[in-house]
N, C-alpha and C. Protein backbone atom coordinates (compact mmCIF):
# COMPACT_ATOMS: atom_id res chain seq x y z
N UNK A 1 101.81 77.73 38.66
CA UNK A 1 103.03 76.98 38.86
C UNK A 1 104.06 77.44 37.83
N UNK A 2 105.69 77.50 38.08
CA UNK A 2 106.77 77.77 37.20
C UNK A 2 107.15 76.71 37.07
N UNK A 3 107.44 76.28 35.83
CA UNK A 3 108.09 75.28 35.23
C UNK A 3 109.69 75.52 35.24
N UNK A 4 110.54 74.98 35.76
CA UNK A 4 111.93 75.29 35.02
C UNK A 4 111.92 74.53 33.81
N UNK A 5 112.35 74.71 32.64
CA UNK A 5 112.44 73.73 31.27
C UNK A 5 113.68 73.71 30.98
N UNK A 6 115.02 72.74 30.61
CA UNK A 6 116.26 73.00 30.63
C UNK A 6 115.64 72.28 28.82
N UNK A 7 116.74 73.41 28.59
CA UNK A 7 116.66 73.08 27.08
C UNK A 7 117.71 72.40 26.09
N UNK A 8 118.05 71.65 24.95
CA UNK A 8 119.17 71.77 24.36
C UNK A 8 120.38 72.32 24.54
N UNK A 9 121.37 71.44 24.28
CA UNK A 9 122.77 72.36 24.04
C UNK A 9 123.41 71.81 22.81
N UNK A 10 123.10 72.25 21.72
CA UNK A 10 123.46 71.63 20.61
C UNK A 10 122.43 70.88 19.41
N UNK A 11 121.97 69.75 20.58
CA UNK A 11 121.05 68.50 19.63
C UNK A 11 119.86 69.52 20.13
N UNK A 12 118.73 69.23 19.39
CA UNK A 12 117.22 69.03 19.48
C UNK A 12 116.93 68.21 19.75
N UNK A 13 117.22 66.71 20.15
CA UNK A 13 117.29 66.05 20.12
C UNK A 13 116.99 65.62 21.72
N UNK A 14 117.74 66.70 22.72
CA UNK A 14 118.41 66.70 23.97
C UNK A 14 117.15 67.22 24.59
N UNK A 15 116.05 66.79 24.25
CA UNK A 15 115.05 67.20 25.37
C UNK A 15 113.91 65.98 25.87
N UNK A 16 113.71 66.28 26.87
CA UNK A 16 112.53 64.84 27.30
C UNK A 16 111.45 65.04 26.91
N UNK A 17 111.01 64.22 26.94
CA UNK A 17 109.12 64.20 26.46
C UNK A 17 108.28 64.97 27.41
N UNK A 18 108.95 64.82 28.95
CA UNK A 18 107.91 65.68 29.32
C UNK A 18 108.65 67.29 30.03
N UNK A 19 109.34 67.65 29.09
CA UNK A 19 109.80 69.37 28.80
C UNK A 19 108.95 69.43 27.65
N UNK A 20 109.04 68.55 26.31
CA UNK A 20 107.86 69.09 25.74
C UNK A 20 106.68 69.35 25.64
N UNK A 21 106.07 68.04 26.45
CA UNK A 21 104.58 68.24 26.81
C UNK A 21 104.30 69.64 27.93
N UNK A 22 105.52 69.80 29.06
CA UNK A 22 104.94 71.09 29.92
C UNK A 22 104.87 72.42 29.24
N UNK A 23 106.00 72.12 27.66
CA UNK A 23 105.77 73.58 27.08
C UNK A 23 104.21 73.94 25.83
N UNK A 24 104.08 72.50 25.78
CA UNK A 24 102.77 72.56 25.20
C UNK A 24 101.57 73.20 26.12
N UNK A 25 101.87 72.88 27.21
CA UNK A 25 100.71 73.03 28.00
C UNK A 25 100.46 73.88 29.25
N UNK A 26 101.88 74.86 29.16
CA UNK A 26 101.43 75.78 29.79
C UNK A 26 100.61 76.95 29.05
N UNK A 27 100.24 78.22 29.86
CA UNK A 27 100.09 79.02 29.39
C UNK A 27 100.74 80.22 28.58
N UNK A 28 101.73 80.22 29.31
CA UNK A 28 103.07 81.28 28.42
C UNK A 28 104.39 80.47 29.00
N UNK A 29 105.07 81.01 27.86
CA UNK A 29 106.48 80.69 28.02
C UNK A 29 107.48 81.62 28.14
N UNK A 30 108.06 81.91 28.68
CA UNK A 30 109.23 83.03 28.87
C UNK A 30 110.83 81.96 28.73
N UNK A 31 111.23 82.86 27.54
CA UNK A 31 112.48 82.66 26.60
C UNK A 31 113.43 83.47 27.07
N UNK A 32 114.73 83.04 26.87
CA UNK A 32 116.03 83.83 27.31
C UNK A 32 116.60 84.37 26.35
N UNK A 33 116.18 83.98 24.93
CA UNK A 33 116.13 84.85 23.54
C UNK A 33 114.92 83.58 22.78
N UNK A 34 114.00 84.96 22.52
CA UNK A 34 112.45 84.01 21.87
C UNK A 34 112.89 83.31 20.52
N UNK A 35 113.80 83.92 19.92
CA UNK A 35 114.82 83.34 18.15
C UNK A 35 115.51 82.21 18.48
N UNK A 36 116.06 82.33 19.30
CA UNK A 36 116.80 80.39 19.72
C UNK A 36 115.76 79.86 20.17
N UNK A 37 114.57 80.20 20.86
CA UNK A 37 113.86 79.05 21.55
C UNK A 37 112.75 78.76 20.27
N UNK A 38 112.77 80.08 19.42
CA UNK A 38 111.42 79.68 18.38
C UNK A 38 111.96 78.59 17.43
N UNK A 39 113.22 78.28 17.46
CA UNK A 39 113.89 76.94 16.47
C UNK A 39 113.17 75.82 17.01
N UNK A 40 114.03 75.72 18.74
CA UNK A 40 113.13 74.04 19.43
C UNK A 40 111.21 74.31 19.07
N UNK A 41 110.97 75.36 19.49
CA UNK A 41 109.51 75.03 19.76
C UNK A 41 109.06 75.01 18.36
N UNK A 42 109.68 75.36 16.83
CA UNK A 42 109.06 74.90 15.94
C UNK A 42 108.92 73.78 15.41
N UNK A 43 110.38 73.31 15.99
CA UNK A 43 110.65 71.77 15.69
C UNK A 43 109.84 70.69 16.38
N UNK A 44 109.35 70.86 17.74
CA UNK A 44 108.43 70.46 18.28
C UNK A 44 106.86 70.31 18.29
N UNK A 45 106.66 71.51 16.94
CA UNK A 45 105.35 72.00 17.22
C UNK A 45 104.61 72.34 18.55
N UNK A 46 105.41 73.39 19.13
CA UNK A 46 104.82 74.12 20.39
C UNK A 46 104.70 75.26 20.00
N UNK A 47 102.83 75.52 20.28
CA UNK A 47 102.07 76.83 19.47
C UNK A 47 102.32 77.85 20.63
N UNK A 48 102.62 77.65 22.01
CA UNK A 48 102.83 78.38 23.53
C UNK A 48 102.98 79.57 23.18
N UNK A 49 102.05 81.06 23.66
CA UNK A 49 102.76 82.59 23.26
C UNK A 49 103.96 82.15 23.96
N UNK A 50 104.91 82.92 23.78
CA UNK A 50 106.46 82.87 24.02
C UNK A 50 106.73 84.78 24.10
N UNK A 51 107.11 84.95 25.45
CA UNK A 51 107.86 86.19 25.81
C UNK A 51 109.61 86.29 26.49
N UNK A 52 109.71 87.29 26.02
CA UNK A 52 111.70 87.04 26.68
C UNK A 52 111.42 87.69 27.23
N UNK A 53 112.62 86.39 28.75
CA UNK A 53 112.73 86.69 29.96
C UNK A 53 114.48 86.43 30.18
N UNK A 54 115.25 87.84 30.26
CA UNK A 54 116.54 87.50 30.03
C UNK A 54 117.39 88.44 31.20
N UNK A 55 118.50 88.49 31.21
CA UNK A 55 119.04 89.17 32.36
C UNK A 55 119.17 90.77 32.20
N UNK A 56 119.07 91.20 30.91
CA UNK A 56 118.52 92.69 30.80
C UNK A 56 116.91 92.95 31.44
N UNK A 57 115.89 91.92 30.82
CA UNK A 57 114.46 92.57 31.43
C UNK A 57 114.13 91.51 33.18
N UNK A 58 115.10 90.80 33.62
CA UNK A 58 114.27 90.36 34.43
C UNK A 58 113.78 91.05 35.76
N UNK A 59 114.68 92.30 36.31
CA UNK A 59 114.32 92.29 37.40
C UNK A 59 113.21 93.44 37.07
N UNK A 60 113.01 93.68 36.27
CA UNK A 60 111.93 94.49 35.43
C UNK A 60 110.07 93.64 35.32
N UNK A 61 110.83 92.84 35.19
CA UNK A 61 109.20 91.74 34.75
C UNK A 61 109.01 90.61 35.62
N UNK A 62 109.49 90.39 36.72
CA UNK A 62 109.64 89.50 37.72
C UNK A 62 107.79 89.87 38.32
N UNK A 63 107.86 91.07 38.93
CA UNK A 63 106.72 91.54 39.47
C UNK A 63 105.37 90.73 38.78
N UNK A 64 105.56 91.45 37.77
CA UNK A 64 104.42 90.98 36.70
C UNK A 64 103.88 88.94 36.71
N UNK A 65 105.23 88.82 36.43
CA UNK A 65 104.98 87.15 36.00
C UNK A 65 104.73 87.03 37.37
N UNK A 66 105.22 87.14 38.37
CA UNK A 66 104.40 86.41 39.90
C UNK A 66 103.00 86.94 39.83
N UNK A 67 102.97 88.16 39.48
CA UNK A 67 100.93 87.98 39.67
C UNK A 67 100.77 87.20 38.26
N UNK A 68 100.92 87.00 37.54
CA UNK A 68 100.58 86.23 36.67
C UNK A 68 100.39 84.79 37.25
N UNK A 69 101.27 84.45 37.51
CA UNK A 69 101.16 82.99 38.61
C UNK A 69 100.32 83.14 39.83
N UNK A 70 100.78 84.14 40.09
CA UNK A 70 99.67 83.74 41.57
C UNK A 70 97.94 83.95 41.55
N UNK A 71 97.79 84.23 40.33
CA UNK A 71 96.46 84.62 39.18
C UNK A 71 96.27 83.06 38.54
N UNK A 72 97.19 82.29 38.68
CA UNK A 72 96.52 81.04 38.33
C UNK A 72 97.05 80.70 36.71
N UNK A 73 98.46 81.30 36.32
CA UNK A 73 98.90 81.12 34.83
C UNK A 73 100.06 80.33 35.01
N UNK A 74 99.89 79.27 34.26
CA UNK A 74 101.46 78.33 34.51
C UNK A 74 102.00 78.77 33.09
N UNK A 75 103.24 78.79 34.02
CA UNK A 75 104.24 79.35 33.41
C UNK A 75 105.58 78.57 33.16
N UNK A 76 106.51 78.77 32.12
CA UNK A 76 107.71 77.64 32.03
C UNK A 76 108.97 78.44 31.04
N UNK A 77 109.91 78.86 32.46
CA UNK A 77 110.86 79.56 32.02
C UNK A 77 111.94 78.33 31.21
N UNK A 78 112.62 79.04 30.14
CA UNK A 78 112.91 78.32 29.10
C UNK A 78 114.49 78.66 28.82
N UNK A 79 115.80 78.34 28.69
CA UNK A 79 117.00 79.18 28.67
C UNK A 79 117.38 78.62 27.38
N UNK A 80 118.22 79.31 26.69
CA UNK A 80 118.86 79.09 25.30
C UNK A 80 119.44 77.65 25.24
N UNK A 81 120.00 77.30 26.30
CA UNK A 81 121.01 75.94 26.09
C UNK A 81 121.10 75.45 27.45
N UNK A 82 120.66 74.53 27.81
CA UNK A 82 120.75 74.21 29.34
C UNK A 82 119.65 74.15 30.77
N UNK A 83 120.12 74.58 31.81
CA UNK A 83 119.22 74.91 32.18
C UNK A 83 118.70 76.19 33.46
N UNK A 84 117.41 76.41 33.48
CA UNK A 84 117.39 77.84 33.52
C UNK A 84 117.81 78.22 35.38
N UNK A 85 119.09 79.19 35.58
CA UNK A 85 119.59 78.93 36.69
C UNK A 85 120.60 78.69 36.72
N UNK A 86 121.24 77.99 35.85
CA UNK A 86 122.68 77.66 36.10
C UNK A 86 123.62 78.39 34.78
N UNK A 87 124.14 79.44 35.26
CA UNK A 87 124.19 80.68 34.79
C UNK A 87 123.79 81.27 33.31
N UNK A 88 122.25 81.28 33.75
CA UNK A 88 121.19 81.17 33.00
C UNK A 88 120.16 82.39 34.07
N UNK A 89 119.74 83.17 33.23
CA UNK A 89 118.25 83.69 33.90
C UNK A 89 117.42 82.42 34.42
N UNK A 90 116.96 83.24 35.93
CA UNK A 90 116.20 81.91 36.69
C UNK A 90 116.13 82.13 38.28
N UNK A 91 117.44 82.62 38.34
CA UNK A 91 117.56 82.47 40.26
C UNK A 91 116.17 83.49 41.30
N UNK A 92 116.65 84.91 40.18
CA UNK A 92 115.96 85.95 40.58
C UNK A 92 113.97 85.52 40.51
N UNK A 93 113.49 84.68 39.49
CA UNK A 93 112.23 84.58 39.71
C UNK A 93 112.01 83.36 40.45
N UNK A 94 112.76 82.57 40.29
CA UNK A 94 112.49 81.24 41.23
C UNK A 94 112.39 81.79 42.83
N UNK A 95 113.43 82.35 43.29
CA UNK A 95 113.29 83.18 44.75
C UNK A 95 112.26 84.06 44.96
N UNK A 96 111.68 85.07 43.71
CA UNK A 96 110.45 85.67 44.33
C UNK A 96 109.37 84.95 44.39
N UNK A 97 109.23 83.03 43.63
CA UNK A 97 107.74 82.31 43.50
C UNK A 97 108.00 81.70 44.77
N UNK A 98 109.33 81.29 45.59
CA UNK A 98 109.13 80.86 46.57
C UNK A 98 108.53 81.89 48.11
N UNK A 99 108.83 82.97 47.61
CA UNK A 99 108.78 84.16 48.81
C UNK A 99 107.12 83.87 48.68
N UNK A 100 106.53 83.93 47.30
CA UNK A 100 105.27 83.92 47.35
C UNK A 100 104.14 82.94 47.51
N UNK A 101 104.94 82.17 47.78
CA UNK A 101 104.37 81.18 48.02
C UNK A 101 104.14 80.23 46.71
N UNK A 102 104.70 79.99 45.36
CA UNK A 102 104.30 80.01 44.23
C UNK A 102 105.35 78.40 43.67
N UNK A 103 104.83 77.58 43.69
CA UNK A 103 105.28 76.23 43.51
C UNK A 103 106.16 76.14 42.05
N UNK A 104 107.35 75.69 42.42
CA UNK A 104 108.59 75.62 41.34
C UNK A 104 108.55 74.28 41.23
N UNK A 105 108.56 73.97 39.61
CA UNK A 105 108.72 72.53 39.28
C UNK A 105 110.00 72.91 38.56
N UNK A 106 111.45 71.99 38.92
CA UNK A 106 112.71 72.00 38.42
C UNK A 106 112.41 70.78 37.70
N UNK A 107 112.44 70.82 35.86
CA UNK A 107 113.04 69.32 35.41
C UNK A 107 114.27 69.26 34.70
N UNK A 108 114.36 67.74 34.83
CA UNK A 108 115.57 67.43 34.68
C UNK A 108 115.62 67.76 33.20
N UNK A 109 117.10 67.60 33.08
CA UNK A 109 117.76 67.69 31.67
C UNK A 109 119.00 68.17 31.50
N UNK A 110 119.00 68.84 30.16
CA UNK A 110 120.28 69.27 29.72
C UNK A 110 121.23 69.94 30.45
N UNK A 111 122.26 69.78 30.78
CA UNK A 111 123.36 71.36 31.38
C UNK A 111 124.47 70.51 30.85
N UNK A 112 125.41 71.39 30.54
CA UNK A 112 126.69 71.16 30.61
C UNK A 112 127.93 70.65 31.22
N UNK A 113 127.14 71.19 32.48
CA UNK A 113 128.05 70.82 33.26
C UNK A 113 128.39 69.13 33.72
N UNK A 114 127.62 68.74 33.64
CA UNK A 114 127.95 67.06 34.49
C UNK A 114 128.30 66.18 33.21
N UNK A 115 128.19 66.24 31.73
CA UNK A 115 128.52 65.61 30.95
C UNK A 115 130.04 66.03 30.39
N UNK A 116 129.96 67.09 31.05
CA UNK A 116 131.81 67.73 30.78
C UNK A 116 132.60 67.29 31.06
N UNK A 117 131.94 66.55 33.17
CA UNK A 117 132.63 66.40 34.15
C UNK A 117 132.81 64.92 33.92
N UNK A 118 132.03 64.03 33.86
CA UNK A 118 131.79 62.80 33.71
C UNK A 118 132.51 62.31 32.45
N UNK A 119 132.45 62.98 31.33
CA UNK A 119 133.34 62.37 30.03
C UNK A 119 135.40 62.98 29.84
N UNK A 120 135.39 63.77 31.20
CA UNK A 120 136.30 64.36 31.20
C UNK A 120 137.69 63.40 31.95
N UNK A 121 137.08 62.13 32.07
CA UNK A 121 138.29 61.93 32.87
C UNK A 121 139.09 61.97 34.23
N UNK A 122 138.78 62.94 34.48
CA UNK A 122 139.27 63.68 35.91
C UNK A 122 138.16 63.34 37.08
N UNK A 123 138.72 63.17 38.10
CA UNK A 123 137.87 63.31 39.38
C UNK A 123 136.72 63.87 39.46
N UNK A 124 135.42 63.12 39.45
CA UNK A 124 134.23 63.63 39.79
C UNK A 124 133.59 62.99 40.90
N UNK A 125 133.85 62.25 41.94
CA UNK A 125 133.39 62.10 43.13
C UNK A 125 133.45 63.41 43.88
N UNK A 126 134.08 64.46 43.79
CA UNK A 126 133.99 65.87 44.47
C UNK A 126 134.54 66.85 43.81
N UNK A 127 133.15 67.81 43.57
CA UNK A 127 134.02 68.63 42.58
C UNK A 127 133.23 69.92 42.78
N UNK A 128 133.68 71.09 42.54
CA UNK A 128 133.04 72.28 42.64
C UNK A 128 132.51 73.15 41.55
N UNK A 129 132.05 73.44 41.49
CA UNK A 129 131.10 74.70 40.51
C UNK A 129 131.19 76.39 40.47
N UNK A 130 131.77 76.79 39.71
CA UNK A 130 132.53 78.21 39.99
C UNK A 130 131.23 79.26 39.21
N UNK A 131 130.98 78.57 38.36
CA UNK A 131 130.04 79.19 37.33
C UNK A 131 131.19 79.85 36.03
N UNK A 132 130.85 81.30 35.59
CA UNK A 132 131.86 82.23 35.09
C UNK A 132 132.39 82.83 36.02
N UNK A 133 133.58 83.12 35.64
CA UNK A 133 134.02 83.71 36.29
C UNK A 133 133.80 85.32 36.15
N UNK A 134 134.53 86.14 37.03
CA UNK A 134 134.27 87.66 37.16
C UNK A 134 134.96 87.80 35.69
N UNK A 135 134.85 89.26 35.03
CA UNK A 135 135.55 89.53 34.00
C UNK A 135 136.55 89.96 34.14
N UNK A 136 136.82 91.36 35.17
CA UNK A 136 137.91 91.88 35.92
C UNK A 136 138.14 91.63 36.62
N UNK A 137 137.08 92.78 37.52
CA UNK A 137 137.65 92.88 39.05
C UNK A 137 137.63 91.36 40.14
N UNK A 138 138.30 90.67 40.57
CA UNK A 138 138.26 89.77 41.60
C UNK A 138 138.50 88.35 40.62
N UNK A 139 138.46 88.56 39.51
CA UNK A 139 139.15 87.18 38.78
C UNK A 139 140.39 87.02 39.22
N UNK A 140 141.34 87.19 39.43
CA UNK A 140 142.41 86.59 40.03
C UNK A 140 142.49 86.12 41.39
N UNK A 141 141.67 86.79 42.15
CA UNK A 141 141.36 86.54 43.53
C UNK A 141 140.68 85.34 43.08
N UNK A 142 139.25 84.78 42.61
CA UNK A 142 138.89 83.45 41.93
C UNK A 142 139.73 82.22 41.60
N UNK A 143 140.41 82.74 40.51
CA UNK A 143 141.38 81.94 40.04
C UNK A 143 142.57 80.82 41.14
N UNK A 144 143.00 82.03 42.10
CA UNK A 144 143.52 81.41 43.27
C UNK A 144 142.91 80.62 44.19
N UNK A 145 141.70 81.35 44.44
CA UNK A 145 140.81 80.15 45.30
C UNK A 145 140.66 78.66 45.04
N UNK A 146 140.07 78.97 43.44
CA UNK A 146 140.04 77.67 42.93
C UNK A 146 141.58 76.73 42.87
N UNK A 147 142.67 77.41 42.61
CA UNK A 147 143.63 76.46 42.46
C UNK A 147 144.14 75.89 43.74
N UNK A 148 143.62 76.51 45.30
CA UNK A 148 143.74 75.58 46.26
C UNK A 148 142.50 74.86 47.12
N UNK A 149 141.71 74.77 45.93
CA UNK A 149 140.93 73.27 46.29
C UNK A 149 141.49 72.00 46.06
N UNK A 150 140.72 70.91 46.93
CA UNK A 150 141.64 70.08 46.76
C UNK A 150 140.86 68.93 45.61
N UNK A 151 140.22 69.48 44.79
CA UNK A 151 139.53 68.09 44.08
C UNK A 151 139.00 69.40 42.68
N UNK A 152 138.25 68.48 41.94
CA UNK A 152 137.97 68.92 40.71
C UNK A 152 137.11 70.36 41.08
N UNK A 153 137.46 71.13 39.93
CA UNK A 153 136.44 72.36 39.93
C UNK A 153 136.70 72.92 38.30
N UNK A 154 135.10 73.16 38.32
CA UNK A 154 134.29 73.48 36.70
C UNK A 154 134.14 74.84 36.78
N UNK A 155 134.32 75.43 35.74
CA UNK A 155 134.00 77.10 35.30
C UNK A 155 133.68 77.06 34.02
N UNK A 156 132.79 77.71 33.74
CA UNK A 156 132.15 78.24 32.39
C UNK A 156 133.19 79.65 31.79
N UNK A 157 133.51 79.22 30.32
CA UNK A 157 134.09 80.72 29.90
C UNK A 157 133.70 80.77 28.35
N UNK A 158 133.23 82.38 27.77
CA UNK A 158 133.08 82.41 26.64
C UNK A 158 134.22 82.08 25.52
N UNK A 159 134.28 81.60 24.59
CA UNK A 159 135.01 81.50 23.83
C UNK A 159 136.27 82.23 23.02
N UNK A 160 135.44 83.74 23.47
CA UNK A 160 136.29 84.73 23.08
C UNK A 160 137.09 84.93 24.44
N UNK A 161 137.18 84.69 25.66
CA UNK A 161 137.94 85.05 26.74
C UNK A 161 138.59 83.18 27.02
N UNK A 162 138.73 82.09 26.10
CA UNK A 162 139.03 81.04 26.63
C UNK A 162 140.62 80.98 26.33
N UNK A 163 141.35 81.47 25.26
CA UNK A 163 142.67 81.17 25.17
C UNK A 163 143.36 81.96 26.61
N UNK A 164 142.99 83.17 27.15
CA UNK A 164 143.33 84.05 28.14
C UNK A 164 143.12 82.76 29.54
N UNK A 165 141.52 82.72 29.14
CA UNK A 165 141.50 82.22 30.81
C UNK A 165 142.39 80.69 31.05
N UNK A 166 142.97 79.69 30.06
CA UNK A 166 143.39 78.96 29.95
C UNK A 166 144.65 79.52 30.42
N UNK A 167 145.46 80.51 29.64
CA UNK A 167 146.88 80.91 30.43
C UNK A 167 146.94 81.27 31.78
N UNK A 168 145.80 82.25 32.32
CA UNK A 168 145.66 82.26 33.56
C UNK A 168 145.26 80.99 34.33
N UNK A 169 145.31 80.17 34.17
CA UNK A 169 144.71 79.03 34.59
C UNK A 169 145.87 78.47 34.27
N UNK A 170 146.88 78.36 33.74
CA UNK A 170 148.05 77.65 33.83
C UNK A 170 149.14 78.66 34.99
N UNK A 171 148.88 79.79 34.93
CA UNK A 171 149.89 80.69 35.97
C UNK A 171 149.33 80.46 37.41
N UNK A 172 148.20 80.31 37.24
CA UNK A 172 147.77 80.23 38.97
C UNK A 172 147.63 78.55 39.16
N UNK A 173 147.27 77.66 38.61
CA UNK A 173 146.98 75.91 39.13
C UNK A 173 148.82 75.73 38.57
N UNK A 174 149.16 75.79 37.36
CA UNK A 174 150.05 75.01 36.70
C UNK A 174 149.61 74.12 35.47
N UNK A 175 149.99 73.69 34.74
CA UNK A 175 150.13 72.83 34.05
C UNK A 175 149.26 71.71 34.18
């Protein structure tokens, strides 16, 4: 079985009892960087081998971890901050355990996104999910889409591209 494990964003604090108990008790853990996740799992005391599973090695080691699972090894993919999938390593092995027949447990927890949306004020009875956006090519094509929806919509941006995407985001929505 694959565990999804959504991890911290910030607190240590931000995890449930039973993300910690599934990381105690699987067999391996696959990390989206093993140095951020070896902080929670020390703080937790989770002894779990721990391997990185990130968007440079995944479509590389996908193969592997499904016979690993389908060999009978539970497994519990783990992401730096959040959770794993939501633009996070995740989509690509979750789709090959389902092809294989290979049972996905999603738990709940941390993401960003709905505590953004919810403390933000703004319309959240309907709202959309963009993820990041492109870097170049077709970000403006994006940008427009989104500004003729008719209700809230969320995008993720790094910090170093946020003063930019904020101006573009005032030239295409407005103000």
């Amino acid at each position: 079985m694959l565990y999804l494990v959504p991890s911290p964003i910030g607190n240590l604090e931000d995890i449930t009892f039973r993300a910690i108990n599934v990381l105690k008790e699987v067999s391996l853990i696959l990390a989206e960087d093993t140095r951020t996740s070896a902080i929670l799992l020390k703080h937790y005391q989770v002894e779990t081998k721990t391997i990185a599973f990130h968007s440079f090695n995944e479509h590389a080691k996908t193969k592997s971890i499904i016979d690993q699972l389908a060999n009978g090894t539970s497994i519990a993919l783990l992401s730096d901050a959040g959770t794993p999938g939501i633009s996070d390593p995740g989509f690509l092995l979750t789709r090959a355990c389902w092809e294989a027949g290979i049972k996905v447990v999603a738990l709940p927890g941390p993401t960003a996104l709905i505590p953004a949306l919810v403390a933000s004020g703004i319309p959240s009875d309907k709202f959309f999910f963009e993820g990041f956006l492109p870097h170049k090519k077709g970000r403006l094509t994006r940008l427009q889409f989104l500004s003729s929806l008719p209700h809230t919509f969320i995008l993720y941006e790094s910090p170093h591209r946020l003063i930019k995407t904020l101006q573009q985001l005032i030239d295409c929505c407005g103000e």
